[in-house]
N, C-alpha and C. Protein backbone atom coordinates (compact mmCIF):
# COMPACT_ATOMS: atom_id res chain seq x y z
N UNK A 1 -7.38 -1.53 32.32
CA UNK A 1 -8.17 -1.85 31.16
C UNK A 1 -7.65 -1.05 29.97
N UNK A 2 -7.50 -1.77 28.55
CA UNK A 2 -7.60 -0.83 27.78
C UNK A 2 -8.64 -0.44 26.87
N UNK A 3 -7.96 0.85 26.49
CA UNK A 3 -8.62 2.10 25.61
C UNK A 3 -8.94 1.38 24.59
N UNK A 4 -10.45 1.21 24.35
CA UNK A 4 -11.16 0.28 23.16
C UNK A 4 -10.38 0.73 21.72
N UNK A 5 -9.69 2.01 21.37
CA UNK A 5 -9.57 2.45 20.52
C UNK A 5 -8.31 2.26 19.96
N UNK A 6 -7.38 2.19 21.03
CA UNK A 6 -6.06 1.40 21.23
C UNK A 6 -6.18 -0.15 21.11
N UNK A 7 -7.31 -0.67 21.43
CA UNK A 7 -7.40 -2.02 20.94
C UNK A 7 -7.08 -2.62 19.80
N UNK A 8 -8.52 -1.39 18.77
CA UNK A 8 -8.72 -1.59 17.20
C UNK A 8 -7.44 -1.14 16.73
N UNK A 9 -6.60 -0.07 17.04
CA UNK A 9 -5.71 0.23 16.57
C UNK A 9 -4.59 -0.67 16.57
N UNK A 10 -4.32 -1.63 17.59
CA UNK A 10 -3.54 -2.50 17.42
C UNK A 10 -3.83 -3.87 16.48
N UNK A 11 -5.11 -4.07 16.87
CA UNK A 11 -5.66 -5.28 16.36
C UNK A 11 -5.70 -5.14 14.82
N UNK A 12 -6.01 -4.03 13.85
CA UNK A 12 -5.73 -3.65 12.51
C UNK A 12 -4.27 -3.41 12.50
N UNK A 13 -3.68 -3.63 12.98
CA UNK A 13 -2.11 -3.48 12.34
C UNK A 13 -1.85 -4.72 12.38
N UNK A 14 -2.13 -5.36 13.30
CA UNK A 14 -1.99 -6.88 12.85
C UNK A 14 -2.35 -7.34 12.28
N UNK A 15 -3.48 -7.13 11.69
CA UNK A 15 -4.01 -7.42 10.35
C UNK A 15 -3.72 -6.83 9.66
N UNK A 16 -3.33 -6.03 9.13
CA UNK A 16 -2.38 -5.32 8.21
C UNK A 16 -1.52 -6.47 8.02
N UNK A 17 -0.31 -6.65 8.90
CA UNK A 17 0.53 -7.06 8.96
C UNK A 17 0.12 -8.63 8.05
N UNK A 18 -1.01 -8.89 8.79
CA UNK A 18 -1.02 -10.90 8.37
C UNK A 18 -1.46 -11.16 6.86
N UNK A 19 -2.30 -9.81 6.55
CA UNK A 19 -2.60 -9.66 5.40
C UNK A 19 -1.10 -9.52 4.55
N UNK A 20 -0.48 -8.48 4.80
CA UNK A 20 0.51 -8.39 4.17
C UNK A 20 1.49 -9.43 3.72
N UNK A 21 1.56 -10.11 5.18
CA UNK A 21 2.79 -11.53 5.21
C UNK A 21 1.96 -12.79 4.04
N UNK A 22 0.56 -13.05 4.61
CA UNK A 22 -0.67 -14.00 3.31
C UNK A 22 -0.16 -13.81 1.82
N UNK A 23 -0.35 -12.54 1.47
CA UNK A 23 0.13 -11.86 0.28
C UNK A 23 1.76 -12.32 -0.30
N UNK A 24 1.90 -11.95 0.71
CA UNK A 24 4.15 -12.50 0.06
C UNK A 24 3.95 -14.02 0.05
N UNK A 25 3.57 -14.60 0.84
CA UNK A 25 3.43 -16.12 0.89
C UNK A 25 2.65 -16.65 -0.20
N UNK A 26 2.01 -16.39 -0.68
CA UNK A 26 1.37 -16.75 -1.80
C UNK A 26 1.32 -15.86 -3.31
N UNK A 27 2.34 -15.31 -3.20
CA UNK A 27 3.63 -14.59 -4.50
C UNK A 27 4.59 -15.47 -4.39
N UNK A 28 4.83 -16.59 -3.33
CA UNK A 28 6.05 -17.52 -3.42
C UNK A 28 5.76 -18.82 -3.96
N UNK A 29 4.29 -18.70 -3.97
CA UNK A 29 4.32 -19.92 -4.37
C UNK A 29 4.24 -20.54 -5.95
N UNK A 30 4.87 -21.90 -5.56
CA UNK A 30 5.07 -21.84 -7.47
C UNK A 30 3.66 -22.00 -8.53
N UNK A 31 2.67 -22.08 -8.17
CA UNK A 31 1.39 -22.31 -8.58
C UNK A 31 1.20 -20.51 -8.71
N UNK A 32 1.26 -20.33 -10.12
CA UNK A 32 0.34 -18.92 -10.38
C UNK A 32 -0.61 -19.03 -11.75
N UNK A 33 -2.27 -18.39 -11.45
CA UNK A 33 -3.02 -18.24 -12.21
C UNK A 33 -2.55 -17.51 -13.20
N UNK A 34 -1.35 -16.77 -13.21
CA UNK A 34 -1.19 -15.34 -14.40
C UNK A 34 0.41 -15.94 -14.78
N UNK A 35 -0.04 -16.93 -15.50
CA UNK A 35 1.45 -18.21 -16.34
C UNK A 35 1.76 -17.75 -17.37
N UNK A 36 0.61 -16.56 -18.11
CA UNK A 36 0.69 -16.32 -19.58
C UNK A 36 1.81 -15.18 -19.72
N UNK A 37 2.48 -14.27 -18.98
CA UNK A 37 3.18 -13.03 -19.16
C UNK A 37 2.57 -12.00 -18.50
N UNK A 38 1.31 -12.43 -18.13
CA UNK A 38 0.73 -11.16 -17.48
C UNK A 38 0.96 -10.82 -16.21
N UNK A 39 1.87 -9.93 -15.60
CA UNK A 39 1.75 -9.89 -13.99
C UNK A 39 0.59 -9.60 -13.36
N UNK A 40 1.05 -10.16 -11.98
CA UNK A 40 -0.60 -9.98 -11.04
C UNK A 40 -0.33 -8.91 -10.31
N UNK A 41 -1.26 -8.22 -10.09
CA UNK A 41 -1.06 -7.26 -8.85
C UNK A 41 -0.28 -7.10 -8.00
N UNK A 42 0.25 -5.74 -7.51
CA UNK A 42 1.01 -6.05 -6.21
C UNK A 42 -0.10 -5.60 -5.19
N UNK A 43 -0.56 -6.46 -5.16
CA UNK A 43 -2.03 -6.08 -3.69
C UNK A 43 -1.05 -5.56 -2.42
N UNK A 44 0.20 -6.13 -2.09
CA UNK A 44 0.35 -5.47 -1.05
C UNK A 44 0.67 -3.51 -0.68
N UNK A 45 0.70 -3.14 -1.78
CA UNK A 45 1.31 -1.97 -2.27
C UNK A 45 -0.56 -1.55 -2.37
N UNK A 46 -1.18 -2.05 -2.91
CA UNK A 46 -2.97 -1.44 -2.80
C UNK A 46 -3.22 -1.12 -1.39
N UNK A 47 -2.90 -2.21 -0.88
CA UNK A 47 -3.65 -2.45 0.76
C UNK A 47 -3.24 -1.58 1.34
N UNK A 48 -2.03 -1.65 1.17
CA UNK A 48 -0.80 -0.28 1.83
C UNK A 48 -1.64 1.55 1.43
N UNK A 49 -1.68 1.46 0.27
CA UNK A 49 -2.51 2.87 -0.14
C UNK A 49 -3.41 3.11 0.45
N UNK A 50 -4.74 1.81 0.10
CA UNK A 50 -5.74 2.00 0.42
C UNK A 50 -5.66 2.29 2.06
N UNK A 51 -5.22 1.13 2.28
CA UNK A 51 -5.46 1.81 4.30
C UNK A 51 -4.78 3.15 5.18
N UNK A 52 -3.73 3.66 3.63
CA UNK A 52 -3.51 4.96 4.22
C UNK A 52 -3.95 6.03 3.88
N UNK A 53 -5.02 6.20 2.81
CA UNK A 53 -5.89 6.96 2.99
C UNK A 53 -7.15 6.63 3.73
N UNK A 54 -7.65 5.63 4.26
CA UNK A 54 -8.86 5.45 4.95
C UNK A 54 -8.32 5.91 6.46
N UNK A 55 -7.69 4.91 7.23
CA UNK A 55 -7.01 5.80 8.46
C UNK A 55 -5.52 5.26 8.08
N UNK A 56 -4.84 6.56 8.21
CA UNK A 56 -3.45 6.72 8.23
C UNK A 56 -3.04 5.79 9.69
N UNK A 57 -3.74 6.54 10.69
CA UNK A 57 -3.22 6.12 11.93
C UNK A 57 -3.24 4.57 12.02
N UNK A 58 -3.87 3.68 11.43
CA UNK A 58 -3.86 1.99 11.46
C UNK A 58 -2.80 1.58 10.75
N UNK A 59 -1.57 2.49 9.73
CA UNK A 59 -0.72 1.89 9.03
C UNK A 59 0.50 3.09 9.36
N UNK A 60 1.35 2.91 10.65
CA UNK A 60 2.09 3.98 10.98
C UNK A 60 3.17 3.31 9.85
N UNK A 61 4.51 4.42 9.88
CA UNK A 61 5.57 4.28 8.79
C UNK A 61 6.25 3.27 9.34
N UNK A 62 6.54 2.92 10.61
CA UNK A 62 7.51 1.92 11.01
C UNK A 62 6.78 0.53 10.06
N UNK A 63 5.28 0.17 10.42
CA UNK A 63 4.87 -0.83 10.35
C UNK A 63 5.05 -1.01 8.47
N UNK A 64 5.16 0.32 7.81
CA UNK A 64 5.02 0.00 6.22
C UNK A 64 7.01 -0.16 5.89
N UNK A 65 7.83 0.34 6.80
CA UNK A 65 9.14 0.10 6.52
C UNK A 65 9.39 -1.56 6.44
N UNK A 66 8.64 -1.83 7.71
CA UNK A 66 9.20 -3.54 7.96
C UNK A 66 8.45 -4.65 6.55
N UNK A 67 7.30 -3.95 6.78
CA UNK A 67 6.71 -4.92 5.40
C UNK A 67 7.33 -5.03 3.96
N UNK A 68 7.88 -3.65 4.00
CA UNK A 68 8.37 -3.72 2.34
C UNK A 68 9.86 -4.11 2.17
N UNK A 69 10.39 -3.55 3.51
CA UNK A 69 12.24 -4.25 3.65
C UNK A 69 11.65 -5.98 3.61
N UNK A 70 10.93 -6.69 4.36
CA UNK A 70 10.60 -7.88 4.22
C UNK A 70 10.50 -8.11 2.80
N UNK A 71 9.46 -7.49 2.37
CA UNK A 71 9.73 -7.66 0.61
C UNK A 71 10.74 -7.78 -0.56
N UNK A 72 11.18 -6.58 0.16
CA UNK A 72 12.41 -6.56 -0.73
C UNK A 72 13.80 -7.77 -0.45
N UNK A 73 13.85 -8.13 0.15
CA UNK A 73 14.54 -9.22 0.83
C UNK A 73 13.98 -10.39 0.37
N UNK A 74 12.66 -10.87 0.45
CA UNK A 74 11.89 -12.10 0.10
C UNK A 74 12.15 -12.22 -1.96
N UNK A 75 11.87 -10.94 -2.01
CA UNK A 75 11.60 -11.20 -3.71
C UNK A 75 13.01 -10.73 -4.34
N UNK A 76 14.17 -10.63 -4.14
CA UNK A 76 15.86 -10.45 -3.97
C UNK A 76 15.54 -8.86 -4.60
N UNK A 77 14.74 -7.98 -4.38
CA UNK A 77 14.83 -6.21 -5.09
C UNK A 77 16.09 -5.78 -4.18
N UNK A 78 16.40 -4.67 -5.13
CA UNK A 78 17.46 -4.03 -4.29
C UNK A 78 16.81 -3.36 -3.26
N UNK A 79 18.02 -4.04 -1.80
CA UNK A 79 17.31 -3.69 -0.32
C UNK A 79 16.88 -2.24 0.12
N UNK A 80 16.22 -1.45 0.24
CA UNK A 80 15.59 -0.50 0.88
C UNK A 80 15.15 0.28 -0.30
N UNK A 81 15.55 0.05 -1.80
CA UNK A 81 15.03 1.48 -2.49
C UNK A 81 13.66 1.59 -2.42
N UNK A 82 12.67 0.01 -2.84
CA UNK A 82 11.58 0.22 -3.19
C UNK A 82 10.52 0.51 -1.85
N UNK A 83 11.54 0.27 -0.44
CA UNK A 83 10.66 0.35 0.36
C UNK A 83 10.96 2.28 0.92
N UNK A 84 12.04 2.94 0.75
CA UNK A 84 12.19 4.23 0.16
C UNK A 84 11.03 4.84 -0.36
N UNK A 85 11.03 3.83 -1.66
CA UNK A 85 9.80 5.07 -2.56
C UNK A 85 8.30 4.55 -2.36
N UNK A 86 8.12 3.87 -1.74
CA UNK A 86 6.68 3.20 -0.90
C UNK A 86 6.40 4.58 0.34
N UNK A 87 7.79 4.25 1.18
CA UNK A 87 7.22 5.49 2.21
C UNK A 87 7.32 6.75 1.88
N UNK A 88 7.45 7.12 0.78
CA UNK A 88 7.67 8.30 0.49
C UNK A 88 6.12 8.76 -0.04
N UNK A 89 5.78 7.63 -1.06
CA UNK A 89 4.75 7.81 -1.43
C UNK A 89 3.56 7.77 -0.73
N UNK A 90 3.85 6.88 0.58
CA UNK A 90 2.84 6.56 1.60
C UNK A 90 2.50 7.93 2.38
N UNK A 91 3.65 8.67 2.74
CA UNK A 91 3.75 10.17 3.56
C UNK A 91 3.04 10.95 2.75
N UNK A 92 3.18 10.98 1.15
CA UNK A 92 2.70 12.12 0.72
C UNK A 92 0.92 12.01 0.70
N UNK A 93 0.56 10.45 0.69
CA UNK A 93 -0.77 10.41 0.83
C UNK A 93 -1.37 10.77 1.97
N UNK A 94 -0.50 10.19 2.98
CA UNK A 94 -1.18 10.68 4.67
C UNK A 94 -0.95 12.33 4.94
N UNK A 95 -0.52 12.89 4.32
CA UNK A 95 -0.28 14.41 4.20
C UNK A 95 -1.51 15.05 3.80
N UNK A 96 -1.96 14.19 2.73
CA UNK A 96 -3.50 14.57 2.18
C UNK A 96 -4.38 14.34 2.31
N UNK A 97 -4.59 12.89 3.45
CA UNK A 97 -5.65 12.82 4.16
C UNK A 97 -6.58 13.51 4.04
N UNK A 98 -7.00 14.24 5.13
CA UNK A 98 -7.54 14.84 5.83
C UNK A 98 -8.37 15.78 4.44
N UNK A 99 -7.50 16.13 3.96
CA UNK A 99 -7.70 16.93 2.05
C UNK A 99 -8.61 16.11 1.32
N UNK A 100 -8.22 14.81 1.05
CA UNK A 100 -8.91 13.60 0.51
C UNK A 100 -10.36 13.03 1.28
N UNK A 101 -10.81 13.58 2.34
CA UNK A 101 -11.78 12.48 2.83
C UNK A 101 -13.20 12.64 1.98
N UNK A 102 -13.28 14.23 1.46
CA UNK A 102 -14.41 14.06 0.54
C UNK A 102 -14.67 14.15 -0.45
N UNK A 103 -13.17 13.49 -1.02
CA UNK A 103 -13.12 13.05 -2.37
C UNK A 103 -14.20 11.47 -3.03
N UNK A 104 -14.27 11.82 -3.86
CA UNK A 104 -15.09 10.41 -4.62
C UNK A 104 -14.50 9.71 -5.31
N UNK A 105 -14.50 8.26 -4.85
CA UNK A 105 -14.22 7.18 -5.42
C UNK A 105 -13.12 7.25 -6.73
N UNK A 106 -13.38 8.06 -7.70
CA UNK A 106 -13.07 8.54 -8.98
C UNK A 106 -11.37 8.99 -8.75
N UNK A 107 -11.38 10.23 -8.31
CA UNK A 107 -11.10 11.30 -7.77
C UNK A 107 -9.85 10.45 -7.30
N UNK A 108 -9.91 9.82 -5.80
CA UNK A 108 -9.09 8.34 -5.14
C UNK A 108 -8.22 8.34 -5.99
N UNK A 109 -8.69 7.40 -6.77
CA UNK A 109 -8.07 6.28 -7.80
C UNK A 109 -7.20 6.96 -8.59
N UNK A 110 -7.78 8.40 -8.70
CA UNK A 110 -6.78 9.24 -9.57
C UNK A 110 -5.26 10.01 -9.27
N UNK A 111 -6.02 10.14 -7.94
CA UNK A 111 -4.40 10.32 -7.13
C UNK A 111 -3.64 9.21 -6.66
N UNK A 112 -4.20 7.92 -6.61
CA UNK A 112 -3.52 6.49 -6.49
C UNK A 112 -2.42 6.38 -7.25
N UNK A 113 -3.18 6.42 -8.37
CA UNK A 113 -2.40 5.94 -10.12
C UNK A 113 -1.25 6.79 -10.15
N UNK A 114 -1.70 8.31 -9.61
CA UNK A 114 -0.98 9.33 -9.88
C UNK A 114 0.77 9.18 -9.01
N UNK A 115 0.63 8.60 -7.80
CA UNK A 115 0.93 8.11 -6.72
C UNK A 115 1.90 7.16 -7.41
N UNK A 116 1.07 6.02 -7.91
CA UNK A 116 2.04 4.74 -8.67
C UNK A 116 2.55 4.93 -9.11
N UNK A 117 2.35 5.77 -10.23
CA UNK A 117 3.18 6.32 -11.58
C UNK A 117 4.41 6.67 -11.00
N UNK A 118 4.41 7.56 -10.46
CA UNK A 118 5.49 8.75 -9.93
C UNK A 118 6.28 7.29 -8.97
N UNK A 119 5.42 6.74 -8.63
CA UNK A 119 6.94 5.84 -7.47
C UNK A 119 7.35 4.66 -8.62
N UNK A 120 7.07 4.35 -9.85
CA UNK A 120 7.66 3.70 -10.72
C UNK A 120 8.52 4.53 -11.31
N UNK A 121 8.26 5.66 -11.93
CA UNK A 121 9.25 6.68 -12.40
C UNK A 121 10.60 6.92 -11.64
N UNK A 122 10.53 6.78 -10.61
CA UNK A 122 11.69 7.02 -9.57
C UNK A 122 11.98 5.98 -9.69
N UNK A 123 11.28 4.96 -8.96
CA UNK A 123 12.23 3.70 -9.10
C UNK A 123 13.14 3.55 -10.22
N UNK A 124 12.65 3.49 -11.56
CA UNK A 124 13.45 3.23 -12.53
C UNK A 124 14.39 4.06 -12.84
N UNK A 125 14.25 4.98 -12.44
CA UNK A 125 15.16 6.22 -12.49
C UNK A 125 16.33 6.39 -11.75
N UNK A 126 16.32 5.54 -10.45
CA UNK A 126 16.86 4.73 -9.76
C UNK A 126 18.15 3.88 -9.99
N UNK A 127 17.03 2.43 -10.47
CA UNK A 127 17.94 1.80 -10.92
C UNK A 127 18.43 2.53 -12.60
N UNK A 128 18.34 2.85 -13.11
CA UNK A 128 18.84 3.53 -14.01
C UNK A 128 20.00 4.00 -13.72
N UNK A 129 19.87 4.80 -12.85
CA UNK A 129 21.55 5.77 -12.45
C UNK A 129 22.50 4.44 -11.83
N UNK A 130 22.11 3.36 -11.13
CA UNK A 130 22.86 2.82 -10.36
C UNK A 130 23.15 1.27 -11.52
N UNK A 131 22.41 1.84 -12.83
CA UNK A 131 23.08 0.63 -13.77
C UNK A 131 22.50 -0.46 -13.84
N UNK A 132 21.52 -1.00 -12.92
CA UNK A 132 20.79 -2.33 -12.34
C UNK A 132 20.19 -2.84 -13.80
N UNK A 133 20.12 -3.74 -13.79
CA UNK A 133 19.24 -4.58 -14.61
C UNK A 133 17.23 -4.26 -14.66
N UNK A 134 16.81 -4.05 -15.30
CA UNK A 134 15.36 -3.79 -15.14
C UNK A 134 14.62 -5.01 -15.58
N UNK A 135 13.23 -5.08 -14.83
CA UNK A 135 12.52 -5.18 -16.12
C UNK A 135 11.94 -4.63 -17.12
N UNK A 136 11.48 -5.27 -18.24
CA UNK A 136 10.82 -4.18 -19.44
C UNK A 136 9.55 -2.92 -18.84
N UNK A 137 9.95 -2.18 -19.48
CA UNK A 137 9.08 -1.58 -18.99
C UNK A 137 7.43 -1.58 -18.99
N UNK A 138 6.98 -2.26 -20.65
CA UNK A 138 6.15 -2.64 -20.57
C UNK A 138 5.05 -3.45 -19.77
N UNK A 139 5.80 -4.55 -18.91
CA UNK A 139 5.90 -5.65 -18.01
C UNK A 139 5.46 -4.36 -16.64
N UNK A 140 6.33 -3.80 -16.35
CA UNK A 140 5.72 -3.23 -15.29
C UNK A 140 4.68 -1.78 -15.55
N UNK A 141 4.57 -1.21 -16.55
CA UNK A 141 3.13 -0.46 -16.86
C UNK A 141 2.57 -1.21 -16.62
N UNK A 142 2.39 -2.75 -17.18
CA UNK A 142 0.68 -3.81 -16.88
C UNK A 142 0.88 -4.05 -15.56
N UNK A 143 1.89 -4.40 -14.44
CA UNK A 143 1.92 -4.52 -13.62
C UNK A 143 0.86 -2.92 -12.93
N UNK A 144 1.46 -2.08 -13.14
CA UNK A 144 0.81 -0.94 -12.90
C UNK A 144 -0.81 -0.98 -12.46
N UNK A 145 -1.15 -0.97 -14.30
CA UNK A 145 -2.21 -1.33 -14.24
C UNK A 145 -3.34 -2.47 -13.72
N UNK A 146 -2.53 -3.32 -13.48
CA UNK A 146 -3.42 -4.45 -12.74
C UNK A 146 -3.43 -4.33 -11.43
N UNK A 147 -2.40 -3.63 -10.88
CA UNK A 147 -3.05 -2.87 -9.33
C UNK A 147 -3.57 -1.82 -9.21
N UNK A 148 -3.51 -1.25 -10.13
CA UNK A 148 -4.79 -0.27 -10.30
C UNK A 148 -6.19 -0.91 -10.54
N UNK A 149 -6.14 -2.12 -11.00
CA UNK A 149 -7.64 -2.48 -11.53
C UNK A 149 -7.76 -3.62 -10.24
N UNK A 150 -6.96 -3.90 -9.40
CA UNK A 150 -7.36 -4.45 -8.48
C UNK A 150 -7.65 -3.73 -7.18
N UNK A 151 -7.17 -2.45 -7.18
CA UNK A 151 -7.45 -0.88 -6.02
C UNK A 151 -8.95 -1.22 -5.88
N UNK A 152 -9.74 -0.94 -6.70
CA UNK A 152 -11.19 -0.82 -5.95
C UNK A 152 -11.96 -2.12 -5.08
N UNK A 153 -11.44 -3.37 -5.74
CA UNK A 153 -11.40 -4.47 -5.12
C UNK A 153 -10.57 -5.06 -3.37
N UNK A 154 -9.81 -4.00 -3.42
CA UNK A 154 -9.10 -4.40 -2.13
C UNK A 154 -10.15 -3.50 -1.01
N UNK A 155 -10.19 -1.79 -1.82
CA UNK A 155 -10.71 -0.90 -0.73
C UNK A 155 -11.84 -1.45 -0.23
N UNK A 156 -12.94 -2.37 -1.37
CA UNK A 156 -14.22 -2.54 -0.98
C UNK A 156 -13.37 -3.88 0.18
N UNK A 157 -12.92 -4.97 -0.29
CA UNK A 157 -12.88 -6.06 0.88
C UNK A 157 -12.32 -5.24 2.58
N UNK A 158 -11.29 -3.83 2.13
CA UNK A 158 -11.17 -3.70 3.17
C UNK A 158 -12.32 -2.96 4.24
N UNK A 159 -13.66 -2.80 3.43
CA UNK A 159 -14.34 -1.98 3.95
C UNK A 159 -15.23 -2.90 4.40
N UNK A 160 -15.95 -3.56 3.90
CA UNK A 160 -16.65 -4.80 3.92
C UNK A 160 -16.44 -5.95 5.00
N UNK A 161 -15.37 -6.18 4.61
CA UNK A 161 -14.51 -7.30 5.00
C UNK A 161 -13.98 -6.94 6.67
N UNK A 162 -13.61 -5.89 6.73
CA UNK A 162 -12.55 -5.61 8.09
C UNK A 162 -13.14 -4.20 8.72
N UNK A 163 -14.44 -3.58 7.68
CA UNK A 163 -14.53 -2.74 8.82
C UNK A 163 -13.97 -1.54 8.50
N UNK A 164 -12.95 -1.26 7.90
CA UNK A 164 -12.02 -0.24 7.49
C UNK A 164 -12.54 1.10 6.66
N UNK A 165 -13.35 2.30 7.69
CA UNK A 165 -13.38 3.21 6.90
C UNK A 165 -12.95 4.54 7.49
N UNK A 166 -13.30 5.69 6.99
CA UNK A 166 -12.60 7.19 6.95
C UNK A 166 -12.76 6.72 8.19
N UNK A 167 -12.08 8.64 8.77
CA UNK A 167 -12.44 8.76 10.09
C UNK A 167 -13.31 9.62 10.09
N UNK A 168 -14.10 9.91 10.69
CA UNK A 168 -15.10 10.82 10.80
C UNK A 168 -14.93 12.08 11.38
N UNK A 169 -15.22 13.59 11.20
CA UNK A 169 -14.31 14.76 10.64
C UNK A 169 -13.86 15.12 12.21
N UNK A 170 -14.56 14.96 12.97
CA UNK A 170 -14.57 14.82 14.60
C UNK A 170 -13.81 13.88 15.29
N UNK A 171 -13.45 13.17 14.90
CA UNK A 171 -12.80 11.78 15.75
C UNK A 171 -12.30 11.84 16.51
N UNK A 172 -11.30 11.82 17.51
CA UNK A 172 -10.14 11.81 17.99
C UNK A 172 -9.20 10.80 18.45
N UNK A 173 -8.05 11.04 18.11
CA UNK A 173 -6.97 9.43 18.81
C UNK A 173 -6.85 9.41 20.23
N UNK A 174 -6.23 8.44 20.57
CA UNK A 174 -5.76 7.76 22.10
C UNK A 174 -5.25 9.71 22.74
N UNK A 175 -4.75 10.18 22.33
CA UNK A 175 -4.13 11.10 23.05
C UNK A 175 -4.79 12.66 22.48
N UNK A 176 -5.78 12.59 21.87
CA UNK A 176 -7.17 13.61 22.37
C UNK A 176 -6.68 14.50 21.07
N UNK A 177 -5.79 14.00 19.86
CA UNK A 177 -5.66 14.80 18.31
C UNK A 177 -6.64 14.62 17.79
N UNK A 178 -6.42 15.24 16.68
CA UNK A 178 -7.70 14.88 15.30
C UNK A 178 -7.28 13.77 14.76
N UNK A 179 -7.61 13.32 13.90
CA UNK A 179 -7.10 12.00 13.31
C UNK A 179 -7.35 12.20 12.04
């Protein structure tokens, strides 16, 4: 039989996952509400945050490497940087976990942004040294910002919606750690 906990833990990565793949699939498609110049969110990059500060352990690094190399491949970015500065940024949040759980709402969002910022700065900094073509920068500040203004909207569906919250200060994983 298995470990009920090993269940959920698998069963949310697959949802992770389907969520994630939903998301690229419908960034492909040629029908978009935001026709005017305005970019839309990168929800998958929210979902990604958000579920790694709620439990780290439901979004291990392998599972955030494959999603964003998929990305980067699907949407032609240069292959591995942005999924580079995703896990980089993803580690430094699961580092703070545990730091973060009784933070407020506010507070979150502030180290999110803080989070975004800094993995756009690199990125461009990035392609910068390596000469690449950008986009404006403007274009991706609003990009910025519209996944920032879509962050509280994902955390609530993921809480709501799937169930998805802290761990509780006691918890423990499959193999008897803290979590």
């Amino acid at each position: 039989m298995v470990d009920p906990l090993t269940t959920r833990r698998i069963a949310h990565r697959a949802l992770y996952l389907g969520l994630a793949l939903i998301v690229m699939f419908l960034r492909l498609l040629p029908v978009t509400p935001m026709s005017h110049g305005i970019p839309g969110p990168d929800l998958v990059l929210a979902l990604t945050l958000a579920w790694v500060l709620r439990r780290p352990d439901y979004v291990p690094a392998w599972l955030i490497v494959g999603v964003f190399l998929l990305e980067d491949v699907m949407y032609w970015q240069p292959i591995g940087l942005w999924t580079l500065i995703v896990l980089g940024g993803t580690e430094f949040l699961r580092a703070r976990e545990e730091a973060t759980r009784d933070l407020n709402f506010l507070f979150e969002m502030a180290l999110v942004a803080g989070v975004m910022a800094a993995m756009l700065v690199v990125n461009r900094m990035v392609l910068g040294l390596a000469v690449v073509e950008q986009p404006p920068l403007g274009l991706e500040l609003l990009r910025l910002l519209m996944t920032l203004a879509a962050y509280p909207f994902v955390v609530a569906l993921s809480a709501l919606g799937f169930g998805l919250k802290r761990a509780a200060l006691g918890e423990l994983d499959a193999h008897g750690h803290r979590i």
